[in-house]
Protein backbone atom coordinates (compact mmCIF):
# COMPACT_ATOMS: atom_id res chain seq x y z
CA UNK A 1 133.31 92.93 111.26
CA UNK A 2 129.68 92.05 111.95
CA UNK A 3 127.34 91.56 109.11
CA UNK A 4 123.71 90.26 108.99
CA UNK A 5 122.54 86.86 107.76
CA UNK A 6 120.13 87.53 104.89
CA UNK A 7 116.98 87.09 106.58
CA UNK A 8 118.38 88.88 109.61
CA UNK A 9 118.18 86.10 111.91
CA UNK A 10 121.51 85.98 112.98
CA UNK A 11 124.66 88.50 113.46
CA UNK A 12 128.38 87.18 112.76
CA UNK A 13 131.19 88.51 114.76
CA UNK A 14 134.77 88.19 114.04
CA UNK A 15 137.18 88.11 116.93
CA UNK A 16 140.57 90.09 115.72
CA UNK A 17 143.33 87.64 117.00
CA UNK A 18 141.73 84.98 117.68
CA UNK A 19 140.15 81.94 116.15
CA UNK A 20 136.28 82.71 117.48
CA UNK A 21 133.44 83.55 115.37
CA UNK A 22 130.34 84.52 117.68
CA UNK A 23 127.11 84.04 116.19
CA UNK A 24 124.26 85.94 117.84
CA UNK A 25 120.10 86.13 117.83
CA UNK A 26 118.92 89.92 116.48
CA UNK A 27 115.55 88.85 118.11
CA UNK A 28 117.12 87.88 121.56
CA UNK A 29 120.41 89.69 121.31
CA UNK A 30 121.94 86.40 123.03
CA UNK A 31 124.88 84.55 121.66
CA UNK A 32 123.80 81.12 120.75
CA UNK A 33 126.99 79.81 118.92
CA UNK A 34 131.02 80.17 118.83
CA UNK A 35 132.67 78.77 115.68
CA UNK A 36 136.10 78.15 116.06
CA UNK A 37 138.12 78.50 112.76
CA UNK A 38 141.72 78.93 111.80
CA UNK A 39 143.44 82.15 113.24
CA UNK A 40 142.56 85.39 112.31
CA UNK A 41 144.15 88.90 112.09
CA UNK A 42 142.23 92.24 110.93
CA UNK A 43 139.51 90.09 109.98
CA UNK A 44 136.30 91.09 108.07
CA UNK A 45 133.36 88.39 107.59
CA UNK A 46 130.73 87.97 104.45
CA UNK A 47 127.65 85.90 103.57
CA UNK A 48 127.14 84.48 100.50
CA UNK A 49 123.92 85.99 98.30
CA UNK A 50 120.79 84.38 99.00
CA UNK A 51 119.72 82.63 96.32
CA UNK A 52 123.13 81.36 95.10
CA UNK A 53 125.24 78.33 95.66
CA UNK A 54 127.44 79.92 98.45
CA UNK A 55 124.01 81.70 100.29
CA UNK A 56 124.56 79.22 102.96
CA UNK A 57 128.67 80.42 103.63
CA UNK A 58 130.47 82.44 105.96
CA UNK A 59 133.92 83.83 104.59
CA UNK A 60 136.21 85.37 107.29
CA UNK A 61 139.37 86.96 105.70
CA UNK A 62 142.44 87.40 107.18
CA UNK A 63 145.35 90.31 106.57
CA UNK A 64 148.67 88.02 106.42
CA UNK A 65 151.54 90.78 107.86
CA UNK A 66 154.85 87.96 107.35
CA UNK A 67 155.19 90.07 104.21
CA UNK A 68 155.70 93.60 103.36
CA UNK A 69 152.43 95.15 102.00
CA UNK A 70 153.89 97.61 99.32
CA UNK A 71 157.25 99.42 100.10
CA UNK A 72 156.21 100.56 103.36
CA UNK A 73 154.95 97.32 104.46
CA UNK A 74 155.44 95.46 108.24
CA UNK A 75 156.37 92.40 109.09
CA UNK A 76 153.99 90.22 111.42
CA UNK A 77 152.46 86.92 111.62
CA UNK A 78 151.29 84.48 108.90
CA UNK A 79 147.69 84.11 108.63
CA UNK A 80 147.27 83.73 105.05
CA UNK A 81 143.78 81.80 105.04
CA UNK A 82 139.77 82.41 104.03
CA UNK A 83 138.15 80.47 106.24
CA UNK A 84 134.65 79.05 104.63
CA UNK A 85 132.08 78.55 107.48
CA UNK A 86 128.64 76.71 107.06
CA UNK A 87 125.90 78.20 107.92
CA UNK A 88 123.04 76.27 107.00
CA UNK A 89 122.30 75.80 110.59
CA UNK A 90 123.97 78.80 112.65
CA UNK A 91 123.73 77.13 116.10
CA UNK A 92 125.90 74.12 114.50
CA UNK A 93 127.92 76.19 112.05
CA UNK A 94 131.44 75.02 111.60
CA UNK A 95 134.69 75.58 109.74
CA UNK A 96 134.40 73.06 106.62
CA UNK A 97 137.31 74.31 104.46
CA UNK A 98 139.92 76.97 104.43
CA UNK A 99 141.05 78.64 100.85
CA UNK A 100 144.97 79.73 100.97
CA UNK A 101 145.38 83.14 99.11
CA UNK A 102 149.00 84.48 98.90
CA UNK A 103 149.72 87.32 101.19
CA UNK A 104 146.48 87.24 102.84
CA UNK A 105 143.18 89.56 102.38
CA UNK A 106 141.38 91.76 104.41
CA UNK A 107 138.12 93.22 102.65
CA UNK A 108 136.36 91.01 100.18
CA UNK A 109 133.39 91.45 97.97
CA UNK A 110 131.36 88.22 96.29
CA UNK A 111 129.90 88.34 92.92
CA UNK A 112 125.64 88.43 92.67
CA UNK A 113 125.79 85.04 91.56
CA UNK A 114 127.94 84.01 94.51
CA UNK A 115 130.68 82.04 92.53
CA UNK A 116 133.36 84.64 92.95
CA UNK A 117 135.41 86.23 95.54
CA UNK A 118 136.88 89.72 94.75
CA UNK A 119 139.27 90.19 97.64
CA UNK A 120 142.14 92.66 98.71
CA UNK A 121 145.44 91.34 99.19
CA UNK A 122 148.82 92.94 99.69
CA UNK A 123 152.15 92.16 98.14
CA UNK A 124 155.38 92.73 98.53
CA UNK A 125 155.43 95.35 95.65
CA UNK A 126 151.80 96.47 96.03
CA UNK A 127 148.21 96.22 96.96
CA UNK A 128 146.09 93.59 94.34
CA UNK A 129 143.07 92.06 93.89
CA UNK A 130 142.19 88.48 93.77
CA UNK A 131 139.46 86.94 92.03
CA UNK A 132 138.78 83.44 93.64
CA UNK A 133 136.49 80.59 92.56
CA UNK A 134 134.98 80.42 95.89
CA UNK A 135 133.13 76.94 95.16
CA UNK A 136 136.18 75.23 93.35
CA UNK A 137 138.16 76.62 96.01
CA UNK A 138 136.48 74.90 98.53
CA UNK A 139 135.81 71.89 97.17
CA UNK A 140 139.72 71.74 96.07
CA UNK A 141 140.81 72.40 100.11
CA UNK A 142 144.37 72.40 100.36
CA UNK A 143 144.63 73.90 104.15
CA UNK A 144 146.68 71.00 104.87
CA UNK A 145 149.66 71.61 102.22
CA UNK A 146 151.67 74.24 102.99
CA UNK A 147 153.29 74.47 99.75
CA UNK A 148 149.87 75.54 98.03
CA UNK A 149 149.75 79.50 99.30
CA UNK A 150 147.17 80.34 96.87
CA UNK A 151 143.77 79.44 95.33
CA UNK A 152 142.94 82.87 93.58
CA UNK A 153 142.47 82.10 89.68
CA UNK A 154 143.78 85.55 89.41
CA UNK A 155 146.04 88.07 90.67
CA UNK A 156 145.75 92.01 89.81
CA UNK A 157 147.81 94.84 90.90
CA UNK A 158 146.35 98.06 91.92
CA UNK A 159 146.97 101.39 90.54
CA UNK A 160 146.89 102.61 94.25
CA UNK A 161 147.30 101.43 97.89
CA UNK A 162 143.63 100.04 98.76
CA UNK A 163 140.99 100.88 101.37
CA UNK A 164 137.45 98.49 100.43
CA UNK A 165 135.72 97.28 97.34
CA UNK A 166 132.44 96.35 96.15
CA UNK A 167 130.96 94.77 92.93
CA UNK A 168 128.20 96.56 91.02
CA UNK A 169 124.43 94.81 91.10
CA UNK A 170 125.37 93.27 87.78
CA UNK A 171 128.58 91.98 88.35
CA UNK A 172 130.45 93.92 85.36
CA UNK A 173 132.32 95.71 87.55
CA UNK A 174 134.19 95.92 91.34
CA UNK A 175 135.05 99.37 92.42
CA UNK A 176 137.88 99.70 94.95
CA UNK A 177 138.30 103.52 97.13
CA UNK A 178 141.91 103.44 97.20
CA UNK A 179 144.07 106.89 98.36
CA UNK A 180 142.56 109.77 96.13
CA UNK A 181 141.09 107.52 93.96
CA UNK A 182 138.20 105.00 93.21
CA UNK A 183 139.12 102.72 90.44
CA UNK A 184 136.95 100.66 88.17
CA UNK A 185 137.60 97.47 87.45
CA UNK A 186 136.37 95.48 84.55
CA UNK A 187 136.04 91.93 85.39
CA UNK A 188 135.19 90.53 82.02
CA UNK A 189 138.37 91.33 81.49
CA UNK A 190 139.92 91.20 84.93
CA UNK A 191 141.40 94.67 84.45
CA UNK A 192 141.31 98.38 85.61
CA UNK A 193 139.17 100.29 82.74
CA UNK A 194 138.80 103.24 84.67
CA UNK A 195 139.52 105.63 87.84
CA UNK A 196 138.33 109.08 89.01
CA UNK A 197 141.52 110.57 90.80
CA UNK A 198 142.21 113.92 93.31
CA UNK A 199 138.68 113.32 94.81
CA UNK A 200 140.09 112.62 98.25
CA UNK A 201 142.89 112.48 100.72
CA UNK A 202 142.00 108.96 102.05
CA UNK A 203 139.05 107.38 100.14
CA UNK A 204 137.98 103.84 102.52
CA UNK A 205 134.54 103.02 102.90
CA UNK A 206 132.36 102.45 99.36
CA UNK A 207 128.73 100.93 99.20
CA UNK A 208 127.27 100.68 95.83
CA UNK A 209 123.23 101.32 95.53
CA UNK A 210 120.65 98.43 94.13
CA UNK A 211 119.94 100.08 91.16
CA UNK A 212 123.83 100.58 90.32
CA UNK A 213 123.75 104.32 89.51
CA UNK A 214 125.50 105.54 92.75
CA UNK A 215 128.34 105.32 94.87
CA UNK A 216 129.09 106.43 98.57
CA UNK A 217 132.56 106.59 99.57
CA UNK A 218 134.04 107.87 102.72
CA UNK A 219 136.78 110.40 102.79
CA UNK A 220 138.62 109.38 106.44
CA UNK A 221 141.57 111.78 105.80
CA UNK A 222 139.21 115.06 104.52
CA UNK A 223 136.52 114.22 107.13
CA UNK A 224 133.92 113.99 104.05
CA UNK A 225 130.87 111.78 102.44
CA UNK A 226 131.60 111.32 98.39
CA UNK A 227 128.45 110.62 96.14
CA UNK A 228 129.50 108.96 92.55
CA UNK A 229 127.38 108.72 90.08
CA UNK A 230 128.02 105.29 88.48
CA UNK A 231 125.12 104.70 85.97
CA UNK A 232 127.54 105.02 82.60
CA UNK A 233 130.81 103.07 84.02
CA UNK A 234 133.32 102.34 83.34
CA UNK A 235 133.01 106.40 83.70
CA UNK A 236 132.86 107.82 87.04
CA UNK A 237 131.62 111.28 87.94
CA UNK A 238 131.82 113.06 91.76
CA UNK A 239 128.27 114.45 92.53
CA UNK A 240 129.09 115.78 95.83
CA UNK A 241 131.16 115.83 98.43
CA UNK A 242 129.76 116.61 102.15
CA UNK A 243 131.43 117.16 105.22
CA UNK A 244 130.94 114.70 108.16
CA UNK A 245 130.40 116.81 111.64
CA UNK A 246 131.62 114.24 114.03
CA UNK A 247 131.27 115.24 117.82
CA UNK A 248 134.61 114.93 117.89
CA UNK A 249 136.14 117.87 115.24
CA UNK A 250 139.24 115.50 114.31
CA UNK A 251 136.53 112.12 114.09
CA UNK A 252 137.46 110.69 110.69
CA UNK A 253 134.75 108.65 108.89
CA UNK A 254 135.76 104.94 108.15
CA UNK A 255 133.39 102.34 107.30
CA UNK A 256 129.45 102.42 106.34
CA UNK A 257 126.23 100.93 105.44
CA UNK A 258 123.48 101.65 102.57
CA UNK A 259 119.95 100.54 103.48
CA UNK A 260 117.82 102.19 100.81
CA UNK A 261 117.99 106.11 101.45
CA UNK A 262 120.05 106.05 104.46
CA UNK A 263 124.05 105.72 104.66
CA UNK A 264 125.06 105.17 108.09
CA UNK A 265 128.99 105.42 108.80
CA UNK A 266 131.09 104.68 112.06
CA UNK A 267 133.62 108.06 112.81
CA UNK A 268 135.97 107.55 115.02
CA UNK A 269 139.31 110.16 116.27
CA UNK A 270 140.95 106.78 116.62
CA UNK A 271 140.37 103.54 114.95
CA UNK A 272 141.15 101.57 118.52
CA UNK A 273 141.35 104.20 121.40
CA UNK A 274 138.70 106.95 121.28
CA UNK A 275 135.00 107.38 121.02
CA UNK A 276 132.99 106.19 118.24
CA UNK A 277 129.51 107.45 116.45
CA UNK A 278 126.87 106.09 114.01
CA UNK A 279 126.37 109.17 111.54
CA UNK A 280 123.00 109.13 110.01
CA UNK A 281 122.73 110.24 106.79
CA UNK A 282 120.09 111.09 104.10
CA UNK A 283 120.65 110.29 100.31
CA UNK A 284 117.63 109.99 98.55
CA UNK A 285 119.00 113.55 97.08
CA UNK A 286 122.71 114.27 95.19
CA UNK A 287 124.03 116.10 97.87
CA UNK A 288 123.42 113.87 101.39
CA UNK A 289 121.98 115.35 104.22
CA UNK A 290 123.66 114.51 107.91
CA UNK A 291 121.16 113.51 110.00
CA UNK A 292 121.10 112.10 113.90
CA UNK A 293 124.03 110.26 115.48
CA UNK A 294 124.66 108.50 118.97
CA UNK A 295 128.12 107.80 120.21
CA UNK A 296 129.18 103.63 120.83
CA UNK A 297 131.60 103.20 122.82
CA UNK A 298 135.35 103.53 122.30
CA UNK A 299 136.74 101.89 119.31
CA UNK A 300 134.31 102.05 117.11
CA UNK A 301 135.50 100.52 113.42
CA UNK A 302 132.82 98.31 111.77
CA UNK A 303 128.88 98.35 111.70
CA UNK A 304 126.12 96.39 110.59
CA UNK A 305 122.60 98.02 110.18
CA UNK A 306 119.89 95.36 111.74
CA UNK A 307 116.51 95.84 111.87
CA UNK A 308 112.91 95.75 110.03
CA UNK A 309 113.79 97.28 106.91
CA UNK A 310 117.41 97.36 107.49
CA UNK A 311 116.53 100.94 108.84
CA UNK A 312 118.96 101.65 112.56
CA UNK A 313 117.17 104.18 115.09
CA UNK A 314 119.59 106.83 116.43
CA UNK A 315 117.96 106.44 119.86
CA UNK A 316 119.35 102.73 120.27
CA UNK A 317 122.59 102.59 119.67
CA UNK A 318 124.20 99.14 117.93
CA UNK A 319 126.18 97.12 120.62
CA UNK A 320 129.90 98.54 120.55
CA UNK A 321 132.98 97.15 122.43
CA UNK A 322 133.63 99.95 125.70
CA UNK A 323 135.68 99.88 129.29
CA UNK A 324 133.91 99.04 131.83
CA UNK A 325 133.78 98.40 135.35
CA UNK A 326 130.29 96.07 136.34
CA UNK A 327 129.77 94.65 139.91
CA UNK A 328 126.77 93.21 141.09
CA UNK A 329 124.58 90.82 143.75
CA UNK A 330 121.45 90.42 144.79
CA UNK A 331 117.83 88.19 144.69
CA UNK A 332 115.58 88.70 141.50
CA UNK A 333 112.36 89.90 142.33
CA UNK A 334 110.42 87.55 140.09
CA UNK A 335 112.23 84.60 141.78
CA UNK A 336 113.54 85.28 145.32
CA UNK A 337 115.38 81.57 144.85
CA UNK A 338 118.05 83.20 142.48
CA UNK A 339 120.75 84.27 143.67
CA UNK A 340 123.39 86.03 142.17
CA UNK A 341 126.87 87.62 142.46
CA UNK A 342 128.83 89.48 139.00
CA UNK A 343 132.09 90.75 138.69
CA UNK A 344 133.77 91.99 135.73
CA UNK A 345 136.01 94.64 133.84
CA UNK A 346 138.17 95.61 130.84
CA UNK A 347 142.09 95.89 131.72
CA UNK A 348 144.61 96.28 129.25
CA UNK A 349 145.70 92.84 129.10
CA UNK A 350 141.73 91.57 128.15
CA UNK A 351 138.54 91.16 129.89
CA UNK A 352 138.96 89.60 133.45
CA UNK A 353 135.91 88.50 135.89
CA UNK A 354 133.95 85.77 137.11
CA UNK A 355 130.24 85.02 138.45
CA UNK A 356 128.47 82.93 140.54
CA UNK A 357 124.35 82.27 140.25
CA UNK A 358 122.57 80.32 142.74
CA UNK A 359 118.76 78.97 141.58
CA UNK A 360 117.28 77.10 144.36
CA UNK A 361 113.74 77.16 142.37
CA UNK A 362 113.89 73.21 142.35
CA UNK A 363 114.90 70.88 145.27
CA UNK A 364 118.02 69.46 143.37
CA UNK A 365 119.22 72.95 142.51
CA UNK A 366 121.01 74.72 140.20
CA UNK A 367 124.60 76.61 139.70
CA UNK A 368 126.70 78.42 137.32
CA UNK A 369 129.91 79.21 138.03
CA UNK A 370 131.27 81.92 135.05
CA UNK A 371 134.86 80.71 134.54
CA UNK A 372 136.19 84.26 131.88
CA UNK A 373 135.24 86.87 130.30
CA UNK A 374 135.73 86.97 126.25
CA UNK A 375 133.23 90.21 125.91
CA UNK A 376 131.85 93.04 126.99
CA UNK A 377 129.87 95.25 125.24
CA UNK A 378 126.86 98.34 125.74
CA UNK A 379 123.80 98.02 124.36
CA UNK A 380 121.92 100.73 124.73
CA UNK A 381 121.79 101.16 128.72
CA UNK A 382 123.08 97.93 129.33
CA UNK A 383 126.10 95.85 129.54
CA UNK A 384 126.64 92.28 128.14
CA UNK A 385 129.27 90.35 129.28
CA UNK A 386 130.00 87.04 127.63
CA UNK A 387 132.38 84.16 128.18
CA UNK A 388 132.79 80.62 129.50
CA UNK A 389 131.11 78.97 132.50
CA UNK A 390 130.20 75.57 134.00
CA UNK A 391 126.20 75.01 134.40
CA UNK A 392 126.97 72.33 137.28
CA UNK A 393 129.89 70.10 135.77
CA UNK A 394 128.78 70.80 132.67
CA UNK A 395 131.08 72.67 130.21
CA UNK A 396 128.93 75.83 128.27
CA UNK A 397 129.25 79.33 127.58
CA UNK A 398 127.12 82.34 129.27
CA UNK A 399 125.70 85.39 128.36
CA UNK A 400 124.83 88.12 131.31
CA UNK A 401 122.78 91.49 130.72
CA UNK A 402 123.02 94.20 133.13
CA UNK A 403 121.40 97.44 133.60
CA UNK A 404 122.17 99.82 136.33
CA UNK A 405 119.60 102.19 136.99
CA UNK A 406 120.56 103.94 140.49
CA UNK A 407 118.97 102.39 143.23
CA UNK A 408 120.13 99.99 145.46
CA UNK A 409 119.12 98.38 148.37
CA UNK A 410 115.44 96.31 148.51
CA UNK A 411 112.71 96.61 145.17
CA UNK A 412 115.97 98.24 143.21
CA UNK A 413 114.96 98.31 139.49
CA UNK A 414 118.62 97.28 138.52
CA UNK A 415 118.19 94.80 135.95
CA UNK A 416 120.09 91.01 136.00
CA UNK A 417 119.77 88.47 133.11
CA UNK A 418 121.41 85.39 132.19
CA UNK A 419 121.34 82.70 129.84
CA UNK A 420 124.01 79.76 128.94
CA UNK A 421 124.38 78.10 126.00
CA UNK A 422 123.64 74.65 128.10
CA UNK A 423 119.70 75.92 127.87
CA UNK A 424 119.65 77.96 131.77
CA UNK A 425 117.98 81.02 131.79
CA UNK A 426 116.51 83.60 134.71
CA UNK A 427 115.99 86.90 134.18
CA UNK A 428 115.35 89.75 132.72
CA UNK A 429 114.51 91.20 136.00
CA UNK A 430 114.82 93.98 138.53
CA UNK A 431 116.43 92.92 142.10
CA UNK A 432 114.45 92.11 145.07
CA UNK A 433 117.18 93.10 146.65
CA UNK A 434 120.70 94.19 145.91
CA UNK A 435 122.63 96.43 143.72
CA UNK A 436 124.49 96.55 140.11
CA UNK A 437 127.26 99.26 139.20
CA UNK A 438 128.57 99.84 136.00
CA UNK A 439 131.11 102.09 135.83
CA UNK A 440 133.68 103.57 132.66
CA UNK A 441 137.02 102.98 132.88
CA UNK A 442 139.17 106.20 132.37
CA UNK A 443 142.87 106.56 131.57
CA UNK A 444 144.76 106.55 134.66
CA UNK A 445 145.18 110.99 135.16
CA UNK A 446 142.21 111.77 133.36
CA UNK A 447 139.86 114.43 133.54
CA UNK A 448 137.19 112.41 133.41
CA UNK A 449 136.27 112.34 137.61
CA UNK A 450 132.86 112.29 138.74
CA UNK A 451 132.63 112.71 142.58
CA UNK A 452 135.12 109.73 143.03
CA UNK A 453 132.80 107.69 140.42
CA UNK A 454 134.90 106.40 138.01
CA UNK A 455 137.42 103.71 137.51
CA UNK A 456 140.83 103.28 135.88
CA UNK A 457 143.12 101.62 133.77
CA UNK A 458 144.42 98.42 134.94
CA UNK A 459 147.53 96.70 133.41
């Protein structure tokens, strides 16, 4: 999951399997930090509220699948653990406590006053919710007894298997989209007051407005956009219900944003496999209106809306995870004394590549070597590949933007950048000479051939 700091400064990114938390500029799009915490799986990441005593947190959740979630449940590795980040300073941010909740969580909503945690757990009988005292909880850090497996003050079953929740603006109530249903929880009381049931085949995404009057839920088995109004709950009532028109005619709508009038959700024909859009859609009415959309990549499953007014333009498209194929050398035309040489691509078993740049602007010289590849991702026309390099002898990670725009050969306007978290930069600039190609990676006896210009799978 990638949500925004509060004053939009920074992106978070969550790494699914893995114990990396990338931390990235919105202004320069670079990443300028990797937080290593305790293992994740499925994870989703949230700030604190600004203004509150956890506004300067990072919680990363993580689905625990040792136990059986419900009576259909699998069986996979144990990774029940919150992990509480600091963020005060993002370019230092580290892992200062980790909260054990019993059977793991996955989504999580925090209160308005930022002293609770509403998160969704699984257990072996069904799908709860947890209410957790995030500041006790941290303060009382027991990640180093494993007999403690859980710091949640409370524990409450759900009527219904569970998709997300959110807490209303006053923090009287959380509602949860779960199967057919969104339910209404009291938490005064800690208990489900109300539900409004047979309003969808597989309710998942919710966002709750500022004012508190009116839900958006997302419908990813009946393809549709749900508006609730919620200004008398613990009472629900369905205003509308709206088709979503993905490109794709199976794409199912899964997660989504609310920034003032404007819901933006990710549909996807697959949540891993297939390509992914940003819907667009208006709500300042009852009945939402679809508006623009612009495909990301393959894979598609969570989105954060960045920007000046939170507002997203259709025309640039968020950076996505995508196959590619990107291979590159050549002089920059600014500075004839850089030199460099890229190689990278997406296989099935992860990212694999390497670089070389050469900067002979000073006498002494400079070189990175790229060592991996732990990213790749399109933004807009261009591909970023991150990972770890060596600036000299010196141990850092690297960032490199690409562009390939056609021509190759001397004065191409194929576009190199490159900066390392060791404080090297060059670029962005077009080549003096040389070429870049990016390239998507098709499934091996695809359709998908253009003159001989595409790639394929690789184990």
């Amino acid at each position: 999951m990638l949500p925004e700091e509060p004053d939009g400064a920074y992106a978070y990114v969550a790494l699914d399997n893995s114990n990396k938390v990338l931390v990235i500029s919105t202004a320069t799009k670079a990443l300028v930090n990797q937080i290593t915490v305790t293992p994740r799986s499925d994870p989703y990441i949230f700030v604190g509220p600004a203004g509150t005593d956890t506004a300067n947190r990072l919680y990363v959740t993580s689905w625990a699948r040792d136990f059986g979630c419900g009576p259909d449940g699998q069986v996979f590795q144990d990774t029940r653990r919150i992990s509480v980040v600091d963020i005060t300073n993002p370019l230092t941010a580290t892992e200062v406590a980790v909260i054990p909740v019993e059977y793991g969580t996955e989504a999580m909503a925090i209160s308005p006053d930022g002293l609770y945690g509403y998160a969704i757990g699984c257990s072996p009988n069904w799908d709860v919710l947890h209410k957790i005292d995030l500041v006790a909880a941290e303060t009382d850090d027991d990640s180093d007894d494993d007999s403690i497996f859980n710091e949640a003050i409370a524990s409450l079953p759900l009527s219904r298997p569970y998709g997300n929740v959110e807490v209303t603006p006053d923090g009287a109530y959380a509602l949860v989209s779960a199967s057919d249903c969104v339910l209404v929880i009291d938490l005064g009381s800690f208990s489900e007051t109300g539900n409004l049931c047979g309003i969808a085949a597989g309710a998942w995404g919710i966002e709750i407005n500022d004012a508190g009057t009116r839900a958006y839920v997302t419908d990813a088995n009946g393809q549709t956009l749900l508006t609730l109004d919620t200004s008398g709950l613990p009472n629900l009532a369905l205003l509308s219900t709206v088709p979503v028109a993905g490109t794709d005619p199976t794409s199912q709508p899964i997660q989504l944003q609310l920034a003032g009038n404007k819901v933006y959700l990710v549909a996807t024909p697959s949540y891993y496999e297939l390509q992914a859009e940003v819907i667009e859609f208006d709500v300042s009415q009852d009945v939402a209106v679809q508006g623009c959309s612009a495909p990301v990549g393959n894979g598609g499953f969570e989105l954060a809306v960045l920007g000046e007014g939170g507002e997203w333009n259709c025309s640039d498209a968020p950076p996505v995870a995508g196959k590619w194929y990107v291979k590159g050398t050549g002089h920059l035309a600014g500075n004839r004394n850089i030199h460099f040489e890229v190689h990278a691509r997406w296989t099935k078993s992860g990212f694999k590549g390497q670089c070389n740049v050469q900067d002979g602007t000073t006498k002494k010289g400079r070189k990175i070597r790229c060592l991996d590849v732990t990213e790749m991702i399109q933004v807009g026309n261009e591909i970023v590949i991150r990972g770890n390099a060596l600036d000299g002898k010196t141990a850092t990670t690297y960032e490199i933007r690409v562009a390939d725009n056609g021509k190759s050969g001397r004065n191409s306007p194929d576009v190199f950048a490159i900066t390392t978290g060791s404080g090297y930069s060059a670029g962005p600039d077009t080549l003096w000479n040389g070429d870049i190609r990016i390239k998507p990676i098709t499934p091996k006896g695809g359709s998908h051939k253009h003159d001989g210009d595409c790639e394929h799978e690789d184990d």
